[in-house]
N, C-alpha and C. Protein backbone atom coordinates (compact mmCIF):
# COMPACT_ATOMS: atom_id res chain seq x y z
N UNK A 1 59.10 -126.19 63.39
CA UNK A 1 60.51 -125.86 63.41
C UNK A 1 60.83 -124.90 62.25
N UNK A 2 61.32 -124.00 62.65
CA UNK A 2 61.97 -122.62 61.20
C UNK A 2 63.15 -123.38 60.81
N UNK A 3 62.83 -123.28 59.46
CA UNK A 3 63.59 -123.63 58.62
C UNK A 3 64.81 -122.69 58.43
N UNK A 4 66.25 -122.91 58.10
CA UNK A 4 67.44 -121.73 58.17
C UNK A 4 67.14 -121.22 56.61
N UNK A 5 67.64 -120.24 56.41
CA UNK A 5 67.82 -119.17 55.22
C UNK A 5 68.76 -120.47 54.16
N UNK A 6 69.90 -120.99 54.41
CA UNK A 6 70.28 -121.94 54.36
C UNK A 6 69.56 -123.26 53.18
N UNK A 7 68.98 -123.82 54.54
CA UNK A 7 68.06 -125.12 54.35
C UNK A 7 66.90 -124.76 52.84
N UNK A 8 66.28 -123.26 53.05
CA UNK A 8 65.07 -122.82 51.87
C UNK A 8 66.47 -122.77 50.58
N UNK A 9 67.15 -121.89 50.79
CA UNK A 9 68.46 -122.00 49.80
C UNK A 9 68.45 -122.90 48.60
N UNK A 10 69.28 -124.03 49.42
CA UNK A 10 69.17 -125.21 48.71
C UNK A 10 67.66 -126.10 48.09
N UNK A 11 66.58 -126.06 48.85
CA UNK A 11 65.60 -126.72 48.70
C UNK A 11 65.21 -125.99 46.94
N UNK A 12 65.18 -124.60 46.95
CA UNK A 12 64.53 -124.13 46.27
C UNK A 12 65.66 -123.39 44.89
N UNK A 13 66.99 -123.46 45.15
CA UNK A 13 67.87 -123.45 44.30
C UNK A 13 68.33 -124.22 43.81
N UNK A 14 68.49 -125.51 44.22
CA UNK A 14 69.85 -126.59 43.59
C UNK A 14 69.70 -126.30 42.28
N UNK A 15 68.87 -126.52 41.27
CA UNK A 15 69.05 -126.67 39.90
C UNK A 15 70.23 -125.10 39.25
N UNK A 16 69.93 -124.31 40.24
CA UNK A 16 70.77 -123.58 40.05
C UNK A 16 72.17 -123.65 40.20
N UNK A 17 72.13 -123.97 41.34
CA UNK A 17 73.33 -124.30 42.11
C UNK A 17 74.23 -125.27 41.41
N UNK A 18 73.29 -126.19 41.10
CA UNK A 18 73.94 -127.40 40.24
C UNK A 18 74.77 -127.40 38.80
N UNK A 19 73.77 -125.72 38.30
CA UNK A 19 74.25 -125.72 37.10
C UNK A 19 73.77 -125.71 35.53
N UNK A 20 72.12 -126.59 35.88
CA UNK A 20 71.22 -127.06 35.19
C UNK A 20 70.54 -125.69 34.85
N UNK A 21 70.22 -124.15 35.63
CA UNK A 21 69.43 -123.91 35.42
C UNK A 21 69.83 -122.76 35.88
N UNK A 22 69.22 -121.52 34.81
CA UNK A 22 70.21 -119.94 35.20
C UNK A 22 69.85 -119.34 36.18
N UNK A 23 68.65 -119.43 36.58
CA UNK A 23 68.26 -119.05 37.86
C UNK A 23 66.80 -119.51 38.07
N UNK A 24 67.09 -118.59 39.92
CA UNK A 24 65.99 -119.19 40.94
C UNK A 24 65.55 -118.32 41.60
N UNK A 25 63.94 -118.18 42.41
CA UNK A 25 63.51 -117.09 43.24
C UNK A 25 62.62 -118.15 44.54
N UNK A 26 63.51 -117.38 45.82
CA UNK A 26 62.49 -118.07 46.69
C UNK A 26 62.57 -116.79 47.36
N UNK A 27 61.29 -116.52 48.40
CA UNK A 27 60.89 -116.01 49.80
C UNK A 27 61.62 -116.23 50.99
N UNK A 28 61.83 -115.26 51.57
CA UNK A 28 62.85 -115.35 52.75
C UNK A 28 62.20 -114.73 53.73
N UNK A 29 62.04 -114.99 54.93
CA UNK A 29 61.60 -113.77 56.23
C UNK A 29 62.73 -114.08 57.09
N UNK A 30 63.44 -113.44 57.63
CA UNK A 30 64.53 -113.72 58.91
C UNK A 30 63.68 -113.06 59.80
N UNK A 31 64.08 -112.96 61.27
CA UNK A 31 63.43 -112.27 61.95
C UNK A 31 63.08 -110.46 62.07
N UNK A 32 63.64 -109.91 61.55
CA UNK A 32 63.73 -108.71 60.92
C UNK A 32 64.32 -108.32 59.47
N UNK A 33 63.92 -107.29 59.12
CA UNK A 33 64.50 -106.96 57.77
C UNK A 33 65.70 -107.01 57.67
N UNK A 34 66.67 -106.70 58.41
CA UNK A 34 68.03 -106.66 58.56
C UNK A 34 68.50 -107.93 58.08
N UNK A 35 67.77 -109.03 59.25
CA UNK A 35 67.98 -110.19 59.27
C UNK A 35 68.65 -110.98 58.07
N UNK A 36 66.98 -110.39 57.11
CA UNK A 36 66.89 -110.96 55.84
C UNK A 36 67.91 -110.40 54.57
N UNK A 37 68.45 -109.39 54.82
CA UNK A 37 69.50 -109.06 54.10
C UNK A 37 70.62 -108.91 54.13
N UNK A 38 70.85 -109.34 55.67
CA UNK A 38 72.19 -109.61 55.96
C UNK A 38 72.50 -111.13 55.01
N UNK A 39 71.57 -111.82 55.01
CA UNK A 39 71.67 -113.20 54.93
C UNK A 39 71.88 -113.33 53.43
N UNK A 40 71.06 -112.76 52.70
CA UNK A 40 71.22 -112.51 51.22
C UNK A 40 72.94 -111.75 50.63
N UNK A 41 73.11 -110.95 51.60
CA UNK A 41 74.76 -110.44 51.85
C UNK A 41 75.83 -111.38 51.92
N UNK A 42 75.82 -112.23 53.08
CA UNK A 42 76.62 -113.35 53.18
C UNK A 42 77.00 -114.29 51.87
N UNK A 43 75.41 -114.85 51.61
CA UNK A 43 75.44 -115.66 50.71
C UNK A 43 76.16 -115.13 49.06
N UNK A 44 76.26 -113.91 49.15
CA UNK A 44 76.32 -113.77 47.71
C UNK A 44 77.65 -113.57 47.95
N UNK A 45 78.01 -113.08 48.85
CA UNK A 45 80.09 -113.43 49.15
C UNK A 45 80.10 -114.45 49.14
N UNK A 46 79.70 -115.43 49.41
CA UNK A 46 80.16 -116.75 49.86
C UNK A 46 80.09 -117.67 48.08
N UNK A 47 78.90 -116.74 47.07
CA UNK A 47 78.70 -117.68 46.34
C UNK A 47 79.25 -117.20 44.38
N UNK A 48 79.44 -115.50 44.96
CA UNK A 48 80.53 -114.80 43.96
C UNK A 48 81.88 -115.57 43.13
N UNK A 49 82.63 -116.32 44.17
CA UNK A 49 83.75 -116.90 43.52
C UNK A 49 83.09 -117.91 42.72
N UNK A 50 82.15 -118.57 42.72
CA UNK A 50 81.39 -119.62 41.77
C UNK A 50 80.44 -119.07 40.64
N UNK A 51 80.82 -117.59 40.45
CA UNK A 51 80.32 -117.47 39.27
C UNK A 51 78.51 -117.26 39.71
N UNK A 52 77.97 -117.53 40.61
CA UNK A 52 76.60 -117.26 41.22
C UNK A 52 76.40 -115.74 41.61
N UNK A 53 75.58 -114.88 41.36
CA UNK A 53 75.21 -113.82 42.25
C UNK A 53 74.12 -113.56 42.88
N UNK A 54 73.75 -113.55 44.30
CA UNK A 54 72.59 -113.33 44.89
C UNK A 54 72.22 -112.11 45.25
N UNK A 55 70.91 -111.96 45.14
CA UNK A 55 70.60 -110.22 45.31
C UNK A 55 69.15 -110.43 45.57
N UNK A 56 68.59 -109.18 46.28
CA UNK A 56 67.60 -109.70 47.03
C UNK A 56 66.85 -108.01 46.44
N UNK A 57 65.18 -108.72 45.12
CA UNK A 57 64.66 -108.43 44.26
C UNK A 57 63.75 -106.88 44.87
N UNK A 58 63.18 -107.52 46.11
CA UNK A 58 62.30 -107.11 46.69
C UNK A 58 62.28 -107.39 48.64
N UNK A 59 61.57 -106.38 49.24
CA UNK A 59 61.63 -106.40 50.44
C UNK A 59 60.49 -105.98 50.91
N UNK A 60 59.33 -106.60 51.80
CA UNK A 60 58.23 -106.13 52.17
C UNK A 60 58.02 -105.46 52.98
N UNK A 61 57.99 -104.03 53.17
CA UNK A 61 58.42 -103.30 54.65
C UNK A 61 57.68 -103.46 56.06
N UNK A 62 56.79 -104.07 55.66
CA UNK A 62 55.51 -104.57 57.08
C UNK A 62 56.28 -105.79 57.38
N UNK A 63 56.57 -106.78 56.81
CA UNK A 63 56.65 -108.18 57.16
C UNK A 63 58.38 -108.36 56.97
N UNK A 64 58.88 -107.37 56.33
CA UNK A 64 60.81 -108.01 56.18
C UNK A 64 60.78 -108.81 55.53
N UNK A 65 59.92 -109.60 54.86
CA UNK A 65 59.96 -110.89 53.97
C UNK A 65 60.84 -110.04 52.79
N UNK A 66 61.63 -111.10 52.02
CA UNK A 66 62.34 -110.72 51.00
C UNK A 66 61.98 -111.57 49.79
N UNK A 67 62.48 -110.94 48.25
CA UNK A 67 62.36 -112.10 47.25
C UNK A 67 64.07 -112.06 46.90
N UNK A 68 64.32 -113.23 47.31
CA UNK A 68 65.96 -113.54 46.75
C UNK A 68 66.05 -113.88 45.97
N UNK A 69 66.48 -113.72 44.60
CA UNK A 69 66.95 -114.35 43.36
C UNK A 69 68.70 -114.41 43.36
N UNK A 70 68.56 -116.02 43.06
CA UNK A 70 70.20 -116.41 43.02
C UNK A 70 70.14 -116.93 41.43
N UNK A 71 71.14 -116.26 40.65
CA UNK A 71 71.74 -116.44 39.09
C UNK A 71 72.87 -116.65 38.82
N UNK A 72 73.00 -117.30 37.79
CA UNK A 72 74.35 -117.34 36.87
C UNK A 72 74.44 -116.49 35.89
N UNK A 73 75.32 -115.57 36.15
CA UNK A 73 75.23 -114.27 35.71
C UNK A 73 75.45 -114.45 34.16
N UNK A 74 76.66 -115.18 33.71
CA UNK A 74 76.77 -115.21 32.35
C UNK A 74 75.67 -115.97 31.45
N UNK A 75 74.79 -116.75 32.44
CA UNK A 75 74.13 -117.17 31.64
C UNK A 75 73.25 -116.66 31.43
N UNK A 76 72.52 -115.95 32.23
CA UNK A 76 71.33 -115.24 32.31
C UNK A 76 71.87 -114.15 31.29
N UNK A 77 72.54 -113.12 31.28
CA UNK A 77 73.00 -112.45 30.28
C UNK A 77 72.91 -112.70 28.79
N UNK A 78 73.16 -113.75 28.68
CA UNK A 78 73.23 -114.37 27.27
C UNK A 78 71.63 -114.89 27.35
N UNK A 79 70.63 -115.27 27.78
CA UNK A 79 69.52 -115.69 27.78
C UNK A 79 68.97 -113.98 27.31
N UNK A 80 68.95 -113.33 28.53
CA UNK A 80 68.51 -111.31 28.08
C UNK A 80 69.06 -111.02 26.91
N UNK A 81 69.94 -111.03 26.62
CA UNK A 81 70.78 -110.79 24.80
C UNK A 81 69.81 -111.95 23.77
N UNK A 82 69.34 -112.58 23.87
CA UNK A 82 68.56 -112.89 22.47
C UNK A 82 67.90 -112.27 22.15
N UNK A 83 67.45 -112.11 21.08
CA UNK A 83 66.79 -111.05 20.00
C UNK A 83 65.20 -111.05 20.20
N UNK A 84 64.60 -112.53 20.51
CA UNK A 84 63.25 -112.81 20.68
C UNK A 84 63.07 -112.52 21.93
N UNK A 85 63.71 -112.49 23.00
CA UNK A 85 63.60 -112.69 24.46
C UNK A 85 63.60 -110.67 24.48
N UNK A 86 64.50 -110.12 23.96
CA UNK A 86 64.69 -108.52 23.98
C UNK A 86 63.28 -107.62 23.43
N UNK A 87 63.06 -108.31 22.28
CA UNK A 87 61.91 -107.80 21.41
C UNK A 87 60.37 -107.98 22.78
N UNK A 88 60.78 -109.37 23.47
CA UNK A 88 59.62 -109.74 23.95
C UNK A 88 59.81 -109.14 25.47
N UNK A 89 60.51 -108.37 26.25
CA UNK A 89 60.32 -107.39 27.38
C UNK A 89 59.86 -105.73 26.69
N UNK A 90 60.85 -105.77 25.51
CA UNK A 90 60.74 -104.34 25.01
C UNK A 90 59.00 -104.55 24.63
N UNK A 91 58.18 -105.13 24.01
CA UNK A 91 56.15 -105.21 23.91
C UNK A 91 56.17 -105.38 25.86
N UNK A 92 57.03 -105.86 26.48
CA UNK A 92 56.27 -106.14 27.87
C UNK A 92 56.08 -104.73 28.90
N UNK A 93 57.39 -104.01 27.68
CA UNK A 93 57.01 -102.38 28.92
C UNK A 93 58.59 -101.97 29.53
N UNK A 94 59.68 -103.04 28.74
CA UNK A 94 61.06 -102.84 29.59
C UNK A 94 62.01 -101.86 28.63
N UNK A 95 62.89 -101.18 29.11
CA UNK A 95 63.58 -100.14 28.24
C UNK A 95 64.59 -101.56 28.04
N UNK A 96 64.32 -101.95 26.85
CA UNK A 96 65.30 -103.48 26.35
C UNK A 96 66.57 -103.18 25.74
N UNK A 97 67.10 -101.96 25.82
CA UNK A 97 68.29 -101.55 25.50
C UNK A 97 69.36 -101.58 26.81
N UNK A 98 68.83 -101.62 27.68
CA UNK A 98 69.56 -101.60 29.03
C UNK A 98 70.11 -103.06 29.10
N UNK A 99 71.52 -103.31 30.11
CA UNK A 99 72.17 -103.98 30.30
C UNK A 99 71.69 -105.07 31.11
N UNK A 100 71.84 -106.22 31.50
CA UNK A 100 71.61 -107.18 32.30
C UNK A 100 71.29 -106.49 33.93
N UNK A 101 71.96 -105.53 34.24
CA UNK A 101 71.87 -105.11 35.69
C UNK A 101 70.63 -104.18 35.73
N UNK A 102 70.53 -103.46 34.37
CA UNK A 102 69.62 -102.90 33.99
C UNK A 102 68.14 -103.28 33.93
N UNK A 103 67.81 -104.65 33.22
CA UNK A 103 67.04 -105.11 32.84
C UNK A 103 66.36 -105.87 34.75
N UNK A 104 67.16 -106.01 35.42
CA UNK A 104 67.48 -106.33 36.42
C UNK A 104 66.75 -105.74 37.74
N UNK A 105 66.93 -104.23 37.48
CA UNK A 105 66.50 -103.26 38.33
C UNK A 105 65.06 -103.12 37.97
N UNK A 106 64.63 -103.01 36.56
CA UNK A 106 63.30 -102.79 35.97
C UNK A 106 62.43 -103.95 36.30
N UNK A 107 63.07 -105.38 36.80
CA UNK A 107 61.89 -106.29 37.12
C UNK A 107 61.85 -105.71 38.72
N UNK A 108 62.73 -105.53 39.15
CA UNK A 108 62.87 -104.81 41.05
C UNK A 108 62.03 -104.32 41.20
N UNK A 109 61.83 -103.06 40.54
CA UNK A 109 60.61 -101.84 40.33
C UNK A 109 59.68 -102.60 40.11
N UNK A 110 59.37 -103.51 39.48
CA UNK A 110 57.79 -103.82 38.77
C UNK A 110 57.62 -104.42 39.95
N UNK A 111 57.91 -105.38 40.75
CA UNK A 111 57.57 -106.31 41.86
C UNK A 111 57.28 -105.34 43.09
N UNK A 112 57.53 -104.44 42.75
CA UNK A 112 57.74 -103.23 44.02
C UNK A 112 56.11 -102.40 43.95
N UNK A 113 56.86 -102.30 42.81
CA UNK A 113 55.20 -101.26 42.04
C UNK A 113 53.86 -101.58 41.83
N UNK A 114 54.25 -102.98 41.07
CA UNK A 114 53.16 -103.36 39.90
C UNK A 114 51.78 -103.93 41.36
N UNK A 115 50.70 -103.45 40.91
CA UNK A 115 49.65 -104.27 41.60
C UNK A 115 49.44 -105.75 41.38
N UNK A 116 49.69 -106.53 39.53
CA UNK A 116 49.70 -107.48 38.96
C UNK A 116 51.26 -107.94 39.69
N UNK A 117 51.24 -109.39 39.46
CA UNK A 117 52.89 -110.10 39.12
C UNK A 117 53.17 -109.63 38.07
N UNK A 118 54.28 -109.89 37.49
CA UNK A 118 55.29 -109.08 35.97
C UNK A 118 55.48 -110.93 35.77
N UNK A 119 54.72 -111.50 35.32
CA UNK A 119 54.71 -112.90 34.71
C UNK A 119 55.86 -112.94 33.86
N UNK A 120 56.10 -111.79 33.66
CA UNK A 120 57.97 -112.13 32.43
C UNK A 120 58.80 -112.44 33.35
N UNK A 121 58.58 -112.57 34.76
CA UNK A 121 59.98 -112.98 34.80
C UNK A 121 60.28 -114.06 35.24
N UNK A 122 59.17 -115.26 34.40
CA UNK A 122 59.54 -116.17 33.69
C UNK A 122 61.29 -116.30 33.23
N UNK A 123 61.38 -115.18 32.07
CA UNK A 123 62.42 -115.30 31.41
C UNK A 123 63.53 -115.41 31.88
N UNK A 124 63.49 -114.60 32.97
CA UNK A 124 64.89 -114.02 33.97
C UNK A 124 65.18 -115.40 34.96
N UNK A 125 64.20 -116.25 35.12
CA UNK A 125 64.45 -117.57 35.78
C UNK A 125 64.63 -118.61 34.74
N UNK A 126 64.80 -118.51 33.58
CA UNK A 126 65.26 -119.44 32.30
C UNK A 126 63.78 -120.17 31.85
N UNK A 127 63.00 -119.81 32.35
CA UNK A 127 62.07 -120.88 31.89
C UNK A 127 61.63 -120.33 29.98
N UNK A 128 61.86 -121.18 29.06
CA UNK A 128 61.47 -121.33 27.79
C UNK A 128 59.97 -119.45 27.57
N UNK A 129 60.84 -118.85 26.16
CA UNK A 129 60.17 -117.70 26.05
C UNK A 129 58.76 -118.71 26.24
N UNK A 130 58.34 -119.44 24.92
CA UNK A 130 57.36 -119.95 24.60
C UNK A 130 56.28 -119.94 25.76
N UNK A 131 56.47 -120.40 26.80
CA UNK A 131 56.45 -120.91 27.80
C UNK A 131 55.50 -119.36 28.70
N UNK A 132 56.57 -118.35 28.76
CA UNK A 132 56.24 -117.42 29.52
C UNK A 132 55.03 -116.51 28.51
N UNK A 133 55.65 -116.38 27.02
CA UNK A 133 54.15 -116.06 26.83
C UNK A 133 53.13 -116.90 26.10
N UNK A 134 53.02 -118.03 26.78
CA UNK A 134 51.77 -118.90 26.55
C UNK A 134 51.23 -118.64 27.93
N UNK A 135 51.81 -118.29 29.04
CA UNK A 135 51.20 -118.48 29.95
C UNK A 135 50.33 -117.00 30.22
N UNK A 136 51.28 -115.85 29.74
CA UNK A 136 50.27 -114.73 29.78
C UNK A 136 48.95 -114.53 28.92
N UNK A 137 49.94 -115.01 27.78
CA UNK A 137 48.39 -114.84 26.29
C UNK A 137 46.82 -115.71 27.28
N UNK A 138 47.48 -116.95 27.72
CA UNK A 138 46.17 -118.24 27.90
C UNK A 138 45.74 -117.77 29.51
N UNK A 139 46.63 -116.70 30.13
CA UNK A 139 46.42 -116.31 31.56
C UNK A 139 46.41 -117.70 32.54
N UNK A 140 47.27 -118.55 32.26
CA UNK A 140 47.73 -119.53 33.07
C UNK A 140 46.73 -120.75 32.53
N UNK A 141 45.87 -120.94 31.59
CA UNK A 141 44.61 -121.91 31.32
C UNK A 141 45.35 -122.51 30.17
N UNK A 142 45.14 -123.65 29.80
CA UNK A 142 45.18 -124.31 28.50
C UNK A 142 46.84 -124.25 27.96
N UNK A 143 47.65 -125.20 29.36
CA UNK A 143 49.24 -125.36 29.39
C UNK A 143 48.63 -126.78 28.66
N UNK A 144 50.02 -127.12 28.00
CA UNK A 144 49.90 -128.97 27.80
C UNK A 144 50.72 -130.04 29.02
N UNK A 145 51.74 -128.97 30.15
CA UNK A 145 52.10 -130.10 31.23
C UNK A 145 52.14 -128.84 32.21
N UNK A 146 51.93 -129.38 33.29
CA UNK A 146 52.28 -128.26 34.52
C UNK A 146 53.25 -128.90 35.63
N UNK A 147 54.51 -128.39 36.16
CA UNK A 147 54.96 -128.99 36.80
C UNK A 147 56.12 -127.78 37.65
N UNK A 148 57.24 -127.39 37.58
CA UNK A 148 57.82 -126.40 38.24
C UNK A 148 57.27 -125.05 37.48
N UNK A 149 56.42 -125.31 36.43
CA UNK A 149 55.95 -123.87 35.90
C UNK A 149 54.94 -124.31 35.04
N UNK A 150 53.58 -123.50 34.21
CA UNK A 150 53.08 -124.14 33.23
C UNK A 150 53.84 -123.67 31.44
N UNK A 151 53.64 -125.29 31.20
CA UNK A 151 54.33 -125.13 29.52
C UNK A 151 54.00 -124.95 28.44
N UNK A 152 54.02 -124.44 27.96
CA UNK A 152 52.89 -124.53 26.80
C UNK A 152 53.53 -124.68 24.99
N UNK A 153 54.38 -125.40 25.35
CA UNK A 153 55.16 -126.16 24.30
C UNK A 153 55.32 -127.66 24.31
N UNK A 154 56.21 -128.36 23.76
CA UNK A 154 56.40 -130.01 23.95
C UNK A 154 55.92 -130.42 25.51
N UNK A 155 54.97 -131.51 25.59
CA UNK A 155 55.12 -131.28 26.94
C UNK A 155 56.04 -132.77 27.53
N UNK A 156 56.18 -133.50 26.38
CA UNK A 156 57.25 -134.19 27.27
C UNK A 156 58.75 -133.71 27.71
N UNK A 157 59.13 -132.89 26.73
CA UNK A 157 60.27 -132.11 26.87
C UNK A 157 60.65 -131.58 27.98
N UNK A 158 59.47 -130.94 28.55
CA UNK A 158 59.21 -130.12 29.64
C UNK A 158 58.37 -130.74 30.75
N UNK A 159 58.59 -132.57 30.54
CA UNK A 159 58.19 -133.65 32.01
C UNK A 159 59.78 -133.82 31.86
N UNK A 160 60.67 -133.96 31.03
CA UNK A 160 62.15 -134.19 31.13
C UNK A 160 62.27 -133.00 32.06
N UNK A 161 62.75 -131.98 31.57
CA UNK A 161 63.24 -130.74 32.18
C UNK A 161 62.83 -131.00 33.87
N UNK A 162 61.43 -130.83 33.95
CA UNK A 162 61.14 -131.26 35.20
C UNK A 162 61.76 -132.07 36.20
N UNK A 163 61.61 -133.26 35.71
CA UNK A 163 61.69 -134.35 36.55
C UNK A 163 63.85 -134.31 36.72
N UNK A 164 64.38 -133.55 35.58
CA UNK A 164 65.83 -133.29 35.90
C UNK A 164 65.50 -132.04 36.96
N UNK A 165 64.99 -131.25 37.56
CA UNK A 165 64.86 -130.16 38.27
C UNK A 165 64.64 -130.72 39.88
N UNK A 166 63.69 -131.79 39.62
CA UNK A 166 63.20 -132.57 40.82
C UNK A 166 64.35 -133.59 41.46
N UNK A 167 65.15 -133.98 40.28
CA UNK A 167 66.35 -135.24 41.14
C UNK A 167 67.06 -134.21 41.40
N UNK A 168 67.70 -133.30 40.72
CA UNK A 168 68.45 -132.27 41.54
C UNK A 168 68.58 -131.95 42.72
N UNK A 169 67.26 -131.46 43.04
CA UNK A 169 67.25 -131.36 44.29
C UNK A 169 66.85 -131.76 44.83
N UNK A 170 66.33 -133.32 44.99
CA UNK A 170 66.28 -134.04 46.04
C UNK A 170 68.08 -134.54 46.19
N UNK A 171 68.84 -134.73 45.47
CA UNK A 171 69.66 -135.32 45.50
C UNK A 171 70.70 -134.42 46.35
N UNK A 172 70.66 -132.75 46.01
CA UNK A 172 71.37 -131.47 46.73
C UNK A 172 70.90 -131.52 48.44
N UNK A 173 69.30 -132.19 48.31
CA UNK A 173 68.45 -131.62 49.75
C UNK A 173 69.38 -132.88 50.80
N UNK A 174 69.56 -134.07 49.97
CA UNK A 174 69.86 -135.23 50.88
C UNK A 174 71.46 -135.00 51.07
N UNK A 175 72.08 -134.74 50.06
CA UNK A 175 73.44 -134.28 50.48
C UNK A 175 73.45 -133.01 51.54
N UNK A 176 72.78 -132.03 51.40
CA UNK A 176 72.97 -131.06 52.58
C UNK A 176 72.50 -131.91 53.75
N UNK A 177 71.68 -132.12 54.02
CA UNK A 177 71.15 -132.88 55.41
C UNK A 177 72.26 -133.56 55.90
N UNK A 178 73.02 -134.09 54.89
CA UNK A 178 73.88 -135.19 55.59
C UNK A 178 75.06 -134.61 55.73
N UNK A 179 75.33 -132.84 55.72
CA UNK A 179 76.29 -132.13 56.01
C UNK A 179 77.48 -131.69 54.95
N UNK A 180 76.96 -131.70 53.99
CA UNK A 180 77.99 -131.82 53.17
C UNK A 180 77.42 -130.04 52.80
N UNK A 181 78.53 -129.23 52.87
CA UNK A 181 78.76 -127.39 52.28
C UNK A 181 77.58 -127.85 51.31
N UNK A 182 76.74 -125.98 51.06
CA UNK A 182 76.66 -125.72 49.77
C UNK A 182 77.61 -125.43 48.73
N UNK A 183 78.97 -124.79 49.01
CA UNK A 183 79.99 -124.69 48.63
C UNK A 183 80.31 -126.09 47.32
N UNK A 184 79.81 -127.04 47.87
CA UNK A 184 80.47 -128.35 47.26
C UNK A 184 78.97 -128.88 46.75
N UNK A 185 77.64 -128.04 46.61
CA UNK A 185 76.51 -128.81 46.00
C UNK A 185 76.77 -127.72 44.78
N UNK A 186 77.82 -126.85 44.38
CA UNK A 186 77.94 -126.12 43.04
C UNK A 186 78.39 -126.89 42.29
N UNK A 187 78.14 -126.50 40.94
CA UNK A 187 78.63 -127.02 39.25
C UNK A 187 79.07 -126.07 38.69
N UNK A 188 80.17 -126.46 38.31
CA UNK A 188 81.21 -125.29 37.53
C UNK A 188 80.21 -124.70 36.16
């Protein structure tokens, strides 16, 4: 059974959605490319008045598959504005003087371009600097917990973080099922 644009939404956003967490990236295929960006269109009207913006990163032109990233714009902003997080795209290759929409477009391009993943964008999904470059320095080997990402700092800190990421959305997945809007699985 295909799952709706919808249903992946929530499964793979709530922590966002919820509030907990500045952002999220899942995979989308609709049945055509159109499909898939009509749908990314909708949603980001629908999810604008809540302070959410969805925008769709990347598009595979053989397959229409998309990468949707849904954010909280002010937060993510203020995450790109720290000084360690700026210093650490500007060594990664990013013109770190550019604006949030800016910084924005330059991960677009790399996912577009790059033969490698652009492993920074870690950052742009909130996960802990530490975190994103422990995982490039160690090339994904020698985390201390692995769980929605590998950590390579406290690792109970980051079985907390987790396991708040995991009730989230089981708790968002069982409320949608049982019909209740995404509209009403947001956190101010």
């Amino acid at each position: 059974m295909e799952r709706s644009f919808e249903t992946v939404l929530v499964e793979q956003c709530a922590p966002t959605l919820a509030g907990i967490k500045p952002a999220s990236l899942f995979r989308w295929q609709g049945a055509d490319r159109r499909q898939s960006r009509e749908a990314a269109a909708r949603w980001a009207r629908e999810l604008a008045p809540y302070g959410i913006t969805v925008r769709v990163l990347k598009c595979c032109p053989q397959t229409g598959a998309c990468l949707i990233y849904l954010y909280r714009a002010g937060w993510l902003r203020s995450i790109l504005t720290e000084p360690s997080v700026r210093a650490f795209l500007e060594r990664t290759g990013y013109e770190a003087d550019q604006d949030c929409q800016g910084l924005l477009r330059q991960l677009s391009a790399r996912l577009c371009l790059e033969r490698d993943f652009p492993h920074e964008i870690g950052v742009f999904l909130g996960y802990p600097l530490e975190d994103v470059v422990g995982f490039i320095a160690n090339r994904g080997r020698n985390y201390t917990c692995c769980g929605c990402w590998k950590a390579y700092g406290d690792p109970e800190a980051a079985r907390r973080r987790f396991d708040r990421y995991r009730r989230c959305t089981a708790i968002c997945c069982e409320r949608f099922r049982r019909g209740v809007q995404i509209t009403r699985l947001i956190a101010a």
